[in-house]
N, C-alpha and C. Protein backbone atom coordinates (compact mmCIF):
# COMPACT_ATOMS: atom_id res chain seq x y z
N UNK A 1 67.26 128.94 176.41
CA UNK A 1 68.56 128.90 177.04
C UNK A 1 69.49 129.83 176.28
N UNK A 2 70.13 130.47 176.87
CA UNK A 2 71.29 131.42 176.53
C UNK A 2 72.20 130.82 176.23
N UNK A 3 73.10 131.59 175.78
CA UNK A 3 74.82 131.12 175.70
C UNK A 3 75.56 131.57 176.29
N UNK A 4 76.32 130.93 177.43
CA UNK A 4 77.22 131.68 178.21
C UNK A 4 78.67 131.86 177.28
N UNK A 5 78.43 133.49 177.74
CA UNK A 5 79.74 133.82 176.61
C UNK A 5 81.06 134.00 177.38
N UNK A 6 81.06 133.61 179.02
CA UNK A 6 82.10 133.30 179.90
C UNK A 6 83.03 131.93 179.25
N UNK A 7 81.91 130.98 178.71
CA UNK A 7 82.33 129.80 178.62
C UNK A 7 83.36 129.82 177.36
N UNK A 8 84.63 129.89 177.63
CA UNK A 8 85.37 130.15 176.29
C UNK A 8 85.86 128.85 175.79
N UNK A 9 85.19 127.17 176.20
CA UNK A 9 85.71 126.23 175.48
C UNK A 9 84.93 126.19 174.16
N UNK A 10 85.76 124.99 173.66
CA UNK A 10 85.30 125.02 172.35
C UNK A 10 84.05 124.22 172.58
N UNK A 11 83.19 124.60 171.29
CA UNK A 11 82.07 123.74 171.10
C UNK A 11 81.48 122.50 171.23
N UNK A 12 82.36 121.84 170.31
CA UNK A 12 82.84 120.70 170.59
C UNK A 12 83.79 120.35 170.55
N UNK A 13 84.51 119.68 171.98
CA UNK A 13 85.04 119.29 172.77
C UNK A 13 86.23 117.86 171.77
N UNK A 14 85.70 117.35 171.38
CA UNK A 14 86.16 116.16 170.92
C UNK A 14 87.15 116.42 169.21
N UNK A 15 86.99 117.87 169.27
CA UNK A 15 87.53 118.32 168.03
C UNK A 15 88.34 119.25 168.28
N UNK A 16 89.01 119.57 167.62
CA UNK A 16 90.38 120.84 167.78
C UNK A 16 90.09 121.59 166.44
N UNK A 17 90.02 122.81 166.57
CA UNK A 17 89.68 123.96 165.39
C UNK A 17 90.19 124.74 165.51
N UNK A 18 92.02 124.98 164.55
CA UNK A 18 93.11 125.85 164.70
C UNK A 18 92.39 127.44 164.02
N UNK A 19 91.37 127.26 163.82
CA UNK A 19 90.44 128.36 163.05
C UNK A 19 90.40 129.82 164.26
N UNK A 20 89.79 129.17 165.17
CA UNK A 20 89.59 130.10 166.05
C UNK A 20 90.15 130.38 166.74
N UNK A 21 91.09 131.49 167.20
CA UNK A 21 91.92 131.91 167.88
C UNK A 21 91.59 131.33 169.21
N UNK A 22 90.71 131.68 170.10
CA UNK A 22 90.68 131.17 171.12
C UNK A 22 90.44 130.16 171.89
N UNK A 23 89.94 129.17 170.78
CA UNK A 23 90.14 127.66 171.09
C UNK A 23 92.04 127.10 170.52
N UNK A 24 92.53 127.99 169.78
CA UNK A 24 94.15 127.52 169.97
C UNK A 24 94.50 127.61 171.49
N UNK A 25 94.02 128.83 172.22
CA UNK A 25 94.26 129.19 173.27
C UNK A 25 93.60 127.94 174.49
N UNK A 26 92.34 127.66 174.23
CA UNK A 26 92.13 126.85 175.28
C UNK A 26 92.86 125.53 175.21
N UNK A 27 92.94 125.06 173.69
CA UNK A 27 93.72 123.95 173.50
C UNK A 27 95.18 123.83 173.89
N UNK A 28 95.95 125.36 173.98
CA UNK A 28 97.27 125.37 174.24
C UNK A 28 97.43 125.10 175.48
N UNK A 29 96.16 125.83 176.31
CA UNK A 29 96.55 125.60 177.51
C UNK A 29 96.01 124.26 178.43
N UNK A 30 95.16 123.55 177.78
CA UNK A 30 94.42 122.19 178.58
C UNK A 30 95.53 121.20 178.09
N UNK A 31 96.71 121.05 177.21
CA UNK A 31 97.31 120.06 176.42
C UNK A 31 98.80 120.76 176.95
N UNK A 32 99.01 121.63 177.44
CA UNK A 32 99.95 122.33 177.91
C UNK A 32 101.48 122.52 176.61
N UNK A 33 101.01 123.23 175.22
CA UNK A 33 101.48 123.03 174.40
C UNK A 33 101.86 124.08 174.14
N UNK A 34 102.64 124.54 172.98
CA UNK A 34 102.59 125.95 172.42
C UNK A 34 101.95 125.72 171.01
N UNK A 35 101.63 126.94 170.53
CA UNK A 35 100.51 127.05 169.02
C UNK A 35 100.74 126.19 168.29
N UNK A 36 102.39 126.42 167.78
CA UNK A 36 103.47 125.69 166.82
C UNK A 36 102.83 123.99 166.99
N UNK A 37 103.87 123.92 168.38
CA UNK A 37 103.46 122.73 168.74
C UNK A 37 101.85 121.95 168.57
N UNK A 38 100.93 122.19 168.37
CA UNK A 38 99.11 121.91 168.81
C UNK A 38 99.28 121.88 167.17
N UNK A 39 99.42 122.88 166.45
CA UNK A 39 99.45 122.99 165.05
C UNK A 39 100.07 121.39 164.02
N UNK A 40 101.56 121.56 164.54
CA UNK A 40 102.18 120.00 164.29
C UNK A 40 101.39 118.67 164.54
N UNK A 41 100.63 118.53 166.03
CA UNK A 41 100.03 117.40 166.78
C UNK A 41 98.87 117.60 165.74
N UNK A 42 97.83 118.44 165.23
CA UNK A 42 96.89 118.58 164.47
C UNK A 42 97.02 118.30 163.39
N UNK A 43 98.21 118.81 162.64
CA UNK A 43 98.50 118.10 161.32
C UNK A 43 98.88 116.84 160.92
N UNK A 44 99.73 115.98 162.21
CA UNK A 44 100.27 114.77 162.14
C UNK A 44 99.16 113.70 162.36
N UNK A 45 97.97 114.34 163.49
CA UNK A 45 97.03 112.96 164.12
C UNK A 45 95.82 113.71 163.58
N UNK A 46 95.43 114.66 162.74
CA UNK A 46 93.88 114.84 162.54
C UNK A 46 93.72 116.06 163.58
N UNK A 47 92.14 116.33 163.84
CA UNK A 47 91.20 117.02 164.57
C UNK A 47 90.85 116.40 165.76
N UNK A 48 90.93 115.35 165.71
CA UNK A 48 90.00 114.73 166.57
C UNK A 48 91.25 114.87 168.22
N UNK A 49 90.65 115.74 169.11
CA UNK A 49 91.31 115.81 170.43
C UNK A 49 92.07 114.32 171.01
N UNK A 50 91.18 113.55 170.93
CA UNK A 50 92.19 112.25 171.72
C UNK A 50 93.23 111.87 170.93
N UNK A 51 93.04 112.39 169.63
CA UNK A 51 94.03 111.73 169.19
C UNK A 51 95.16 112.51 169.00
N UNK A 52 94.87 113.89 168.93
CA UNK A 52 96.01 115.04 169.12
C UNK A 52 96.78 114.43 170.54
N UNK A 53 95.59 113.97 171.73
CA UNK A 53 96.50 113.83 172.95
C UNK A 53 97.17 112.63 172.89
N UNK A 54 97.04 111.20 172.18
CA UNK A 54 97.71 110.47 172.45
C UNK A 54 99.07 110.88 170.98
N UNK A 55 98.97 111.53 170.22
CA UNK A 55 100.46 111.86 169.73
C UNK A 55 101.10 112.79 170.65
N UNK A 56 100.43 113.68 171.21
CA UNK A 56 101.31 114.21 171.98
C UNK A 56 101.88 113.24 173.17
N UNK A 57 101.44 112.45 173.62
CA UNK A 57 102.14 111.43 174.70
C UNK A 57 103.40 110.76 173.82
N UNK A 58 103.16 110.64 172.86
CA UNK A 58 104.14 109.36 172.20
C UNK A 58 105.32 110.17 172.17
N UNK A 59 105.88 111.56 171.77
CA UNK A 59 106.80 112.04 172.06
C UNK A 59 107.60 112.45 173.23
């Protein structure tokens, strides 16, 4: 099996990795955030995506 290199999400899904430019990008745009913003939610709740999304709800 190949790797589709169309597929620009992240790897895994359940994690947020401000590392790679273009998972800031997919994350900015599935969480409808700006960098800054995703950066803050990442530093305050961890890596872990659900939990980036439920701090981002609480505000």
């Amino acid at each position: 099996m190949s790797d589709d290199l169309h597929d620009r999400g992240p790897q895994d899904r359940s994690r947020i990795n401000l590392s790679e430019r273009w998972e800031v990008q997919y994350w900015t745009k599935a969480l409808g955030v700006t960098p800054e913003q995703l950066e803050q939610a990442v530093k305050a709740a961890g890596s872990s995506a659900d939990a980036v999304r439920q701090h981002l709800n609480k505000r």
